[in-house]
PDB file of N, CA and C in Angstrom:
ATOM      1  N   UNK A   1       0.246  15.467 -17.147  1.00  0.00           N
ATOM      2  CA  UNK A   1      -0.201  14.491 -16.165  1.00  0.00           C
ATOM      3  C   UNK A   1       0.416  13.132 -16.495  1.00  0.00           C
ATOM      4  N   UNK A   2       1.008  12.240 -15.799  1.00  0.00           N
ATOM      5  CA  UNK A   2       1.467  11.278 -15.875  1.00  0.00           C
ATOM      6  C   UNK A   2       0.604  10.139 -15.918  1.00  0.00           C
ATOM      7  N   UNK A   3       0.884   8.712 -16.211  1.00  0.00           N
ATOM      8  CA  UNK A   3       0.484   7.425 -16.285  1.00  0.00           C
ATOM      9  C   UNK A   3       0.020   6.973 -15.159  1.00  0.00           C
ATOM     10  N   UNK A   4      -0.838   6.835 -14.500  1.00  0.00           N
ATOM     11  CA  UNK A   4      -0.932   5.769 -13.015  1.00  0.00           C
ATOM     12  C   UNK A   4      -0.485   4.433 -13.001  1.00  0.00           C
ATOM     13  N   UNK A   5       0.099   3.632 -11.908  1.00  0.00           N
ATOM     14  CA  UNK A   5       0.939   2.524 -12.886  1.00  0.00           C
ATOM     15  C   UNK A   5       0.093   1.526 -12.989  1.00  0.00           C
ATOM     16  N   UNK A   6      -1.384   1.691 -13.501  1.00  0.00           N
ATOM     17  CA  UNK A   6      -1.896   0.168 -13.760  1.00  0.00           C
ATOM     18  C   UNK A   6      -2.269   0.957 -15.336  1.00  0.00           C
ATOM     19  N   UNK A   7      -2.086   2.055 -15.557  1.00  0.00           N
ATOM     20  CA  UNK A   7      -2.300   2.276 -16.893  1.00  0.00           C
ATOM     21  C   UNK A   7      -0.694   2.121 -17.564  1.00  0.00           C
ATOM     22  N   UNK A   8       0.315   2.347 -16.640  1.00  0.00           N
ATOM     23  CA  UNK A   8       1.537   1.808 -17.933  1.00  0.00           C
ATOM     24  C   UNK A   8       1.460   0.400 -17.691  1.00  0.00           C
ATOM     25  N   UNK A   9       1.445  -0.326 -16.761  1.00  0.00           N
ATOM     26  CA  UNK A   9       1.235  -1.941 -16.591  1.00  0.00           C
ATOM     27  C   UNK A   9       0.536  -2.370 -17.764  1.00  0.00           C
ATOM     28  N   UNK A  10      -0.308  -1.750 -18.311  1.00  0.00           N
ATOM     29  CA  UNK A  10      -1.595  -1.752 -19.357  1.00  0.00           C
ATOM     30  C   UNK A  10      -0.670  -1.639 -20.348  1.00  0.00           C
ATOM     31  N   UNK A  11       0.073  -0.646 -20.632  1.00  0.00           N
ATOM     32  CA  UNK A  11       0.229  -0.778 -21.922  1.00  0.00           C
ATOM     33  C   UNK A  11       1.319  -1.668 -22.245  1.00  0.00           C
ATOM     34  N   UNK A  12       2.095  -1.223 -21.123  1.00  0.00           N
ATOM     35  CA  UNK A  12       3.417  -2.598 -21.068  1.00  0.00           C
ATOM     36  C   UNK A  12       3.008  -4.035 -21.954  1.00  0.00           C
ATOM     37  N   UNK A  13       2.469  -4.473 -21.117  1.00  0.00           N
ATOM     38  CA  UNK A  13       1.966  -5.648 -21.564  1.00  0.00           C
ATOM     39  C   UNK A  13       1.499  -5.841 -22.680  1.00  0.00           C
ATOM     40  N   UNK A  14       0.919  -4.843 -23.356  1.00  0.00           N
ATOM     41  CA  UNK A  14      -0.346  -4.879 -24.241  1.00  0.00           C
ATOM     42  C   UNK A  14       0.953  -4.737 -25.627  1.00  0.00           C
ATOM     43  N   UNK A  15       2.059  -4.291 -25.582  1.00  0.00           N
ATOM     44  CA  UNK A  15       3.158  -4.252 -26.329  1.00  0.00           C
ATOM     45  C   UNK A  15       3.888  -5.483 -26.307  1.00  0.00           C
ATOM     46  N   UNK A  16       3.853  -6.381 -25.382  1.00  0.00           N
ATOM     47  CA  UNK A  16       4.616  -7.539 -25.434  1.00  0.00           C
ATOM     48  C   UNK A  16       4.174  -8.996 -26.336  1.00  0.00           C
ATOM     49  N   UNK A  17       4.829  -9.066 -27.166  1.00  0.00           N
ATOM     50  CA  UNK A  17       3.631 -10.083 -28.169  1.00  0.00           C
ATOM     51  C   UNK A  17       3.141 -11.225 -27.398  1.00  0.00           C
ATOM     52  N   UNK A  18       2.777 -12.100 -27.978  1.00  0.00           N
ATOM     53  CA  UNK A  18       1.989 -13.269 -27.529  1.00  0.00           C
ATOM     54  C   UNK A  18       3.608 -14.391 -28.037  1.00  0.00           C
ATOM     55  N   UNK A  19       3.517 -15.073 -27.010  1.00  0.00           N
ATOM     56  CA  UNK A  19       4.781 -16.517 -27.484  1.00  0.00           C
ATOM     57  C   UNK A  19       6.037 -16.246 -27.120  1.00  0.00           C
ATOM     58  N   UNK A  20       6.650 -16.622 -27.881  1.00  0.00           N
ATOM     59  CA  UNK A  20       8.077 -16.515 -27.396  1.00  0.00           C
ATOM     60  C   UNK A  20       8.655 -15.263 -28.044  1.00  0.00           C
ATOM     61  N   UNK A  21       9.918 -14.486 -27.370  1.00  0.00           N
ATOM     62  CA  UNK A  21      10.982 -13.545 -28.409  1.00  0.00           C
ATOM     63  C   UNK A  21      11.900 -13.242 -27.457  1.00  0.00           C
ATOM     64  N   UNK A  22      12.332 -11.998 -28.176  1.00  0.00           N
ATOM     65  CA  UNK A  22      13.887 -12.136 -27.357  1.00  0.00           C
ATOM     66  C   UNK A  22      14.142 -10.628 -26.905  1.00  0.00           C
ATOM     67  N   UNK A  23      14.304 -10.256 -25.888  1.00  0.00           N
ATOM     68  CA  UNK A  23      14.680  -8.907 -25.595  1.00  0.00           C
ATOM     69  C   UNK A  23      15.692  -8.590 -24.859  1.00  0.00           C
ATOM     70  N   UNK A  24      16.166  -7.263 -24.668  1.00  0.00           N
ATOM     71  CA  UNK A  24      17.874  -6.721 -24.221  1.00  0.00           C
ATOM     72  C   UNK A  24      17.474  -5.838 -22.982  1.00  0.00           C
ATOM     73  N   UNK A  25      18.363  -6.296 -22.084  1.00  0.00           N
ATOM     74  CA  UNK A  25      18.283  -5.610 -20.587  1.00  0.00           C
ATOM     75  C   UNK A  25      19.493  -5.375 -20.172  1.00  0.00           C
ATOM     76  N   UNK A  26      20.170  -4.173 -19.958  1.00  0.00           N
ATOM     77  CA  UNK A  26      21.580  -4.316 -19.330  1.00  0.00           C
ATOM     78  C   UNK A  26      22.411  -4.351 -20.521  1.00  0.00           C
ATOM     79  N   UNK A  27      22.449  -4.889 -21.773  1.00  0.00           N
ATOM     80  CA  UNK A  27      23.195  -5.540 -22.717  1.00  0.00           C
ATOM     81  C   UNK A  27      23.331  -7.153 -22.309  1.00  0.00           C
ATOM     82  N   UNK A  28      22.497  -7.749 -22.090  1.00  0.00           N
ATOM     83  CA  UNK A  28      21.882  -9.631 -21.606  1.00  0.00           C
ATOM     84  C   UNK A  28      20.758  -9.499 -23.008  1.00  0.00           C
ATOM     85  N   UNK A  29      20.641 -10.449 -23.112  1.00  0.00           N
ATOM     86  CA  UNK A  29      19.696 -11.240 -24.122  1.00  0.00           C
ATOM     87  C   UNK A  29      18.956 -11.607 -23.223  1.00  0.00           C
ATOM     88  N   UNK A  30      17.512 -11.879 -23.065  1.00  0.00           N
ATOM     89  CA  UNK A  30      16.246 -12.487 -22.304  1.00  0.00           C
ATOM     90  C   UNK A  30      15.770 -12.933 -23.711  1.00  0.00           C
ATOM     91  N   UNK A  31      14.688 -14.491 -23.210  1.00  0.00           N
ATOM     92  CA  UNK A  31      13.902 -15.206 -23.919  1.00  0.00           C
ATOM     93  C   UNK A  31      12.761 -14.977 -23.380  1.00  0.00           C
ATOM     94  N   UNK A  32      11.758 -14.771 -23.757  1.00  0.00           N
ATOM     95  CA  UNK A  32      10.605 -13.679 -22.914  1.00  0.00           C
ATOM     96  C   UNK A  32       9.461 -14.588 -23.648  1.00  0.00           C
ATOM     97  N   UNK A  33       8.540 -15.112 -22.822  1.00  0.00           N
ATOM     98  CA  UNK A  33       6.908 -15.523 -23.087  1.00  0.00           C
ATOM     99  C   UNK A  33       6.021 -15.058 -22.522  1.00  0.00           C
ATOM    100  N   UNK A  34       5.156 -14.815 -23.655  1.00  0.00           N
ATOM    101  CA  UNK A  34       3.610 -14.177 -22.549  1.00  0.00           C
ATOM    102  C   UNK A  34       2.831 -15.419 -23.159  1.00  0.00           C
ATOM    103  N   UNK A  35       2.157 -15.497 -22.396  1.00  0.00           N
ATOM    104  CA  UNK A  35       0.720 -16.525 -22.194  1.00  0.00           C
ATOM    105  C   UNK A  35      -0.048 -16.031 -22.002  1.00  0.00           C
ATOM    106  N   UNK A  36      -1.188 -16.131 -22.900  1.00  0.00           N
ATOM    107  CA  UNK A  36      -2.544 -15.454 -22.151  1.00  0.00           C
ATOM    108  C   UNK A  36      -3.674 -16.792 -21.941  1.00  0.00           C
ATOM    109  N   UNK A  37      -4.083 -16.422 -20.885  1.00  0.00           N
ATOM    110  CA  UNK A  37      -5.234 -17.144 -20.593  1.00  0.00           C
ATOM    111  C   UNK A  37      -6.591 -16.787 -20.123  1.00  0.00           C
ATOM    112  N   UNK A  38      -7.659 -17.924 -19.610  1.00  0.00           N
ATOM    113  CA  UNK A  38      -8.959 -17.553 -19.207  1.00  0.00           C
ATOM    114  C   UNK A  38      -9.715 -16.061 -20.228  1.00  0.00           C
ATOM    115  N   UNK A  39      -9.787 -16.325 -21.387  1.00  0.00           N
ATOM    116  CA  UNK A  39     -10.095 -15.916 -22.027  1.00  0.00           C
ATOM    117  C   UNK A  39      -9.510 -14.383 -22.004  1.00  0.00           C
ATOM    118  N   UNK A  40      -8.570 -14.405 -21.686  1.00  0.00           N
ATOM    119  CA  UNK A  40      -7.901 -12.774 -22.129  1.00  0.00           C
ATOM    120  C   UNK A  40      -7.400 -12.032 -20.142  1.00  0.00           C
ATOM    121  N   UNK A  41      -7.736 -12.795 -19.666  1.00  0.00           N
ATOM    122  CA  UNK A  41      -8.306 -11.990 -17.738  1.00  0.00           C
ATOM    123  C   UNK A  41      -7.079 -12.427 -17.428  1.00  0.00           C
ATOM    124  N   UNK A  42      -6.002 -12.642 -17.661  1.00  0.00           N
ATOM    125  CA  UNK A  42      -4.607 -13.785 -16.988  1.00  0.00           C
ATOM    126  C   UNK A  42      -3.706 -13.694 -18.025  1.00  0.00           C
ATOM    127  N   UNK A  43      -2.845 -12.995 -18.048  1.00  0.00           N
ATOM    128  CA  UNK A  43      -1.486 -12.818 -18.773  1.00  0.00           C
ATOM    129  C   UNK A  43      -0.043 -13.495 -17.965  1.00  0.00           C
ATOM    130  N   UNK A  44       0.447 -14.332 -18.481  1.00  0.00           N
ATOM    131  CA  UNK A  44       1.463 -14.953 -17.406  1.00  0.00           C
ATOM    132  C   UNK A  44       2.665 -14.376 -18.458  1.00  0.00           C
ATOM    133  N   UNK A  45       4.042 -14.148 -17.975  1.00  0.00           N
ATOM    134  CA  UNK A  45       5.379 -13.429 -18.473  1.00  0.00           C
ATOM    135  C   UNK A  45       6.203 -14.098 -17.571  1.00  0.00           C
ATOM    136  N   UNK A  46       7.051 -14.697 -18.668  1.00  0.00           N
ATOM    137  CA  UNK A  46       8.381 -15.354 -17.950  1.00  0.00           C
ATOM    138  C   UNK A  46       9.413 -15.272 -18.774  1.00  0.00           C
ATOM    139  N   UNK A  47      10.641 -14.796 -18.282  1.00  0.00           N
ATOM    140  CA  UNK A  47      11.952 -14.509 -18.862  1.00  0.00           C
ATOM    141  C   UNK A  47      13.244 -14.575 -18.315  1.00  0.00           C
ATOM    142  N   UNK A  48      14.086 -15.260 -18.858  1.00  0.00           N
ATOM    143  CA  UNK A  48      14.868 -16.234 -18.612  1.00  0.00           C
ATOM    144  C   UNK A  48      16.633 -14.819 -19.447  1.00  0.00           C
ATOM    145  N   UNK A  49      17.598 -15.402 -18.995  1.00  0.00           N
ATOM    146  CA  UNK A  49      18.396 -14.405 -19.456  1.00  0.00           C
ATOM    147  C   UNK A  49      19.202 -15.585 -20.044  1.00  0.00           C
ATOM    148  N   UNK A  50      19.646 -15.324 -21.091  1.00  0.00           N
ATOM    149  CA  UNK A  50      19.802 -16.499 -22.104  1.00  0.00           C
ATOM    150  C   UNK A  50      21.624 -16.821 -21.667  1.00  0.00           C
ATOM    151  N   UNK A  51      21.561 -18.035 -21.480  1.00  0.00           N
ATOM    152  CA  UNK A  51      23.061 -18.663 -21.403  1.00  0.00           C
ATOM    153  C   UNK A  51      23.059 -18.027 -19.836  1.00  0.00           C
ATOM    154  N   UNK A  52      22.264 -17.950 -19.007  1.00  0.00           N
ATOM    155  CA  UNK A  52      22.675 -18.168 -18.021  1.00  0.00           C
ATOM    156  C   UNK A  52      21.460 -18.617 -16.964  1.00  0.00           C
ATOM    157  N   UNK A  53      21.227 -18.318 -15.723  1.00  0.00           N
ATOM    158  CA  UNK A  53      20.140 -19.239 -14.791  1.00  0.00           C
ATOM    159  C   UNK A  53      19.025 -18.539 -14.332  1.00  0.00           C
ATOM    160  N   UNK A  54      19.386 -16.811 -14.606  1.00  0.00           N
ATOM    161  CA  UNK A  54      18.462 -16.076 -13.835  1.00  0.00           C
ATOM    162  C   UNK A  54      17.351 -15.627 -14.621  1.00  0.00           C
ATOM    163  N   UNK A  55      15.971 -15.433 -13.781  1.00  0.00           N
ATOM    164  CA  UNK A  55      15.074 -16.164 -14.241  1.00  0.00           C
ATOM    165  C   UNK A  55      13.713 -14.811 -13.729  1.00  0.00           C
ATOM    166  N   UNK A  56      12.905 -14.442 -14.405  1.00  0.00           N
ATOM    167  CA  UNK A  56      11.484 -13.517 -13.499  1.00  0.00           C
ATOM    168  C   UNK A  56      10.499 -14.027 -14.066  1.00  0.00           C
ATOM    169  N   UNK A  57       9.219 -13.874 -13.613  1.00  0.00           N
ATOM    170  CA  UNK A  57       8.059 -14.190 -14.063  1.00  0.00           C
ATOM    171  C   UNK A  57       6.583 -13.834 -13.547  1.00  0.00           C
ATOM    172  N   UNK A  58       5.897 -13.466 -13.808  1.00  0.00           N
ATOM    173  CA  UNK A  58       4.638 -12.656 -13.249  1.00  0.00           C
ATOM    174  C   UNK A  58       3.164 -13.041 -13.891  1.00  0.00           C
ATOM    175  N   UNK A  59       2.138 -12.933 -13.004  1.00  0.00           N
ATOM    176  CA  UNK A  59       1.194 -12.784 -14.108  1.00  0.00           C
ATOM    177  C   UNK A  59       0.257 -11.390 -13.650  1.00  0.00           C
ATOM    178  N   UNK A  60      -0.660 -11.461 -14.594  1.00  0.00           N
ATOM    179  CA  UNK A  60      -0.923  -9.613 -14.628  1.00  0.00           C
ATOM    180  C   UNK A  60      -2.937 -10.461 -14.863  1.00  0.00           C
ATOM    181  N   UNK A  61      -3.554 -10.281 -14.137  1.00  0.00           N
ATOM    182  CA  UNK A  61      -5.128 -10.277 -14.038  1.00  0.00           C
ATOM    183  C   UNK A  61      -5.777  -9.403 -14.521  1.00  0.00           C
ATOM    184  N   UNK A  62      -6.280  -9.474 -15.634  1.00  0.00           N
ATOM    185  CA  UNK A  62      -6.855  -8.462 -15.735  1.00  0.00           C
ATOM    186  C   UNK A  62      -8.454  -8.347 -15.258  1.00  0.00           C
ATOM    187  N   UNK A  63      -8.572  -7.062 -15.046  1.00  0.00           N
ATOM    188  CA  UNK A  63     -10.207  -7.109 -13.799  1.00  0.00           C
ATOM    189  C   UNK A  63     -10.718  -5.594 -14.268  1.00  0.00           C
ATOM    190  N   UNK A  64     -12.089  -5.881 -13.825  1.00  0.00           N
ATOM    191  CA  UNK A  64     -13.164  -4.431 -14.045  1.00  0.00           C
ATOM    192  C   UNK A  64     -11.964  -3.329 -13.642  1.00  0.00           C
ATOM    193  N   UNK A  65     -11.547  -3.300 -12.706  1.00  0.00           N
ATOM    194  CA  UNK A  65     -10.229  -2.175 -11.923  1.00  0.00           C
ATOM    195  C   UNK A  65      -9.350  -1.679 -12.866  1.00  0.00           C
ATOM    196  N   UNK A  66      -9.284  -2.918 -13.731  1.00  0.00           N
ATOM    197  CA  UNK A  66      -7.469  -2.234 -14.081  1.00  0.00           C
ATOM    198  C   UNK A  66      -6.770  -3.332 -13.851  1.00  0.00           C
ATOM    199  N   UNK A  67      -5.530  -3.510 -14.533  1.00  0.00           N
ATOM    200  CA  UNK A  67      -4.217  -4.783 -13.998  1.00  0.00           C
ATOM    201  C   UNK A  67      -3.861  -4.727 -13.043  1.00  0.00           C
ATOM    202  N   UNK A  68      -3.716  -6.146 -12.835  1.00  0.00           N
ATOM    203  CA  UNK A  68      -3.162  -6.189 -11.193  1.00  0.00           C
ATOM    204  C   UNK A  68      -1.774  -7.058 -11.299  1.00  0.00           C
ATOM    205  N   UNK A  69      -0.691  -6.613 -11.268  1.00  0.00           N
ATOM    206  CA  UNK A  69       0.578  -7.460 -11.174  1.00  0.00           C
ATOM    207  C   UNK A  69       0.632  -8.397  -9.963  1.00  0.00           C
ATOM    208  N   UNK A  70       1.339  -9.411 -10.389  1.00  0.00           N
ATOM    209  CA  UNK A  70       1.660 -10.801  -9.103  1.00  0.00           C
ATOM    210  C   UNK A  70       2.685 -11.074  -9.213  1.00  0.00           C
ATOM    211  N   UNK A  71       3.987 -10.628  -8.983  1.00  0.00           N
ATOM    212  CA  UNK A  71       5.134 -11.326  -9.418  1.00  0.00           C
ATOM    213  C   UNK A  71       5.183 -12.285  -8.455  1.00  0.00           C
ATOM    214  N   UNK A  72       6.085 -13.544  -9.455  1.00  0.00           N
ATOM    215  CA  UNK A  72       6.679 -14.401  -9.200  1.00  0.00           C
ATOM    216  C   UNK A  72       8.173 -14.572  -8.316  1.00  0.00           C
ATOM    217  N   UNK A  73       7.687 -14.363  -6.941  1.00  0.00           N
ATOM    218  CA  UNK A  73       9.266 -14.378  -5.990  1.00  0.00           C
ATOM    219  C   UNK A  73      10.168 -13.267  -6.552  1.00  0.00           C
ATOM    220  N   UNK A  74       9.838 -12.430  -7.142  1.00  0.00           N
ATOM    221  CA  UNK A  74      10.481 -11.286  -7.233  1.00  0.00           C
ATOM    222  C   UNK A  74      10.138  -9.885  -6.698  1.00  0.00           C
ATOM    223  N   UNK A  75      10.823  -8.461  -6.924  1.00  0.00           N
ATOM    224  CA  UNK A  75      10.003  -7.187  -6.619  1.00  0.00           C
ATOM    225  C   UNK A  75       8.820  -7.176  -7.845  1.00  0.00           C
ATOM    226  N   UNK A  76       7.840  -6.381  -7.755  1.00  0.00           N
ATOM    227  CA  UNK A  76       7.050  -5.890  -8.505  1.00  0.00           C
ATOM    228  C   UNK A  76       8.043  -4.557  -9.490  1.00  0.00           C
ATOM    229  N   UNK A  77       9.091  -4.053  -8.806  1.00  0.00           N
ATOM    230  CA  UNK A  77       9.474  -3.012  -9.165  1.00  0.00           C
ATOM    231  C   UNK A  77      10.665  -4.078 -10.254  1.00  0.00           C
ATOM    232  N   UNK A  78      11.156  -5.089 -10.280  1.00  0.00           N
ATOM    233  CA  UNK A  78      12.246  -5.755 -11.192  1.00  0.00           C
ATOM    234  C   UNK A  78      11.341  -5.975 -12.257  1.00  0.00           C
ATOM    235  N   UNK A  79      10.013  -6.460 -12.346  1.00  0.00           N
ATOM    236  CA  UNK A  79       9.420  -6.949 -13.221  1.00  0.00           C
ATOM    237  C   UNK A  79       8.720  -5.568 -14.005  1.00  0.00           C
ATOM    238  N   UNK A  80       8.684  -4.466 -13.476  1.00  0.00           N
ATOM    239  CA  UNK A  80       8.460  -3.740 -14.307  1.00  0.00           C
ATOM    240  C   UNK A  80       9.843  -2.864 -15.015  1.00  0.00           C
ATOM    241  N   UNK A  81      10.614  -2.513 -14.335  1.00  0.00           N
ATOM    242  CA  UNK A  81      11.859  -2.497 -15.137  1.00  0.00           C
ATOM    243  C   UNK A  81      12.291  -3.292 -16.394  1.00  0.00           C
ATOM    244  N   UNK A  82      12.502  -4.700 -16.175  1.00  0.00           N
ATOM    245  CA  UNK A  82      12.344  -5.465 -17.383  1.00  0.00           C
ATOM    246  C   UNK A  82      11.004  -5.185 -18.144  1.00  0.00           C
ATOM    247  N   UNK A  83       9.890  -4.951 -17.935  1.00  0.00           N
ATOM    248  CA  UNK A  83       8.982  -4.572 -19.183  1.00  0.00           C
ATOM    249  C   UNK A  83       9.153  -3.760 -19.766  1.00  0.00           C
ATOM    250  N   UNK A  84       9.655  -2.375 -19.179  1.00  0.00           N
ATOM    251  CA  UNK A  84      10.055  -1.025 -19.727  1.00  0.00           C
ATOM    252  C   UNK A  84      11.013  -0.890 -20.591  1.00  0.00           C
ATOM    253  N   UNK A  85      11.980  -1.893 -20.865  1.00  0.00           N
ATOM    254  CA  UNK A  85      12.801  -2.083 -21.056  1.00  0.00           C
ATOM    255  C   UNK A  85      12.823  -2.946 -22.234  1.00  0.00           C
ATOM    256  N   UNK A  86      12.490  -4.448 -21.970  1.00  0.00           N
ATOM    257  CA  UNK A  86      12.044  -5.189 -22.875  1.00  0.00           C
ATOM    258  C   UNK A  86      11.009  -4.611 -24.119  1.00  0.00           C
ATOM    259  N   UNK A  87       9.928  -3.791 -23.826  1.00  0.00           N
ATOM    260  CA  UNK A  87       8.978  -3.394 -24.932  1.00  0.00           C
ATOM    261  C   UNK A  87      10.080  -2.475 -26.046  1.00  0.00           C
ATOM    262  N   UNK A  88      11.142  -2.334 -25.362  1.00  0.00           N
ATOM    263  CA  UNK A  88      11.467  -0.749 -26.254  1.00  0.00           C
ATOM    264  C   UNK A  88      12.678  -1.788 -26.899  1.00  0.00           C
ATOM    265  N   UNK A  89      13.334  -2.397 -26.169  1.00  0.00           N
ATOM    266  CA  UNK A  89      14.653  -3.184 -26.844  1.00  0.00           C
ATOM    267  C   UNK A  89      14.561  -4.314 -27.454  1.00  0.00           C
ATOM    268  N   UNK A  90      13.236  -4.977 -28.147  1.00  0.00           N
ATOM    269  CA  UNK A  90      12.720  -6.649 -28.212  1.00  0.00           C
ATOM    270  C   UNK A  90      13.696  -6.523 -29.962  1.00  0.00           C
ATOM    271  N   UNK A  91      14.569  -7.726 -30.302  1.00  0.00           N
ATOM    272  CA  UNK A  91      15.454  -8.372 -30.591  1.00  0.00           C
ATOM    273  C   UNK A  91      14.677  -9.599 -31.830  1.00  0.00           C
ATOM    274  N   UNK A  92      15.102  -9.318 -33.131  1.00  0.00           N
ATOM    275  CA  UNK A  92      14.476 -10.309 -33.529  1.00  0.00           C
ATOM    276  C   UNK A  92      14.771 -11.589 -32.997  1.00  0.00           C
TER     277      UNK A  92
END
C-alpha cells in the first residue's frame, strides 16, 4: 500500500532540518530554509538555487487533518519534487 500524499508531505518535511543548508536538484546547489512557526502548526520552506535567481517557497500548516501544502506562485507538484529530492541529496 502506498503513502497518501499528506503522509509523504509529512515526512518530507519532517526530514528537512530547521535553518539554513544546502541541497542538490538536477546537479544545481539550492540554499534551503525551513522556519517553523505558531508553535509547530506553520512550516515555511524557501529555496533559492545558488548563483543564480530562481527561487520556490511554500508553507505546509499543520492541522487535526494532516498537512496542507500552499505553495508560493509555484505548482504544488515543483515543490514536492524539490523535497523528494532535497531530503535524499542535502549537501553539507
Amino acid at each position: 500500500m502506498g503513502r497518501s500524499p499528506d503522509q509523504e508531505l509529512d515526512i518530507l518535511v519532517g526530514k528537512l532540518p530547521e535553518g539554513w543548508s544546502r541541497a542538490r536538484m538536477d546537479g544545481q546547489t539550492w540554499g534551503v530554509t525551513r522556519t517553523t512557526r505558531a508553535g509547530g502548526r506553520v512550516i515555511s520552506i524557501t529555496a533559492e538555487r545558488l548563483g543564480d535567481s530562481e527561487q520556490l517557497g511554500a508553507n505546509v500548516w499543520i492541522t487535526a487533518e494532516g498537512p496542507v501544502l500552499r505553495p508560493c506562485e509555484v505548482p504544488e507538484e515543483s515543490v514536492m519534487k524539490f523535497l523528494r529530492t532535497a531530503v535524499t541529496e542535502r549537501s553539507a
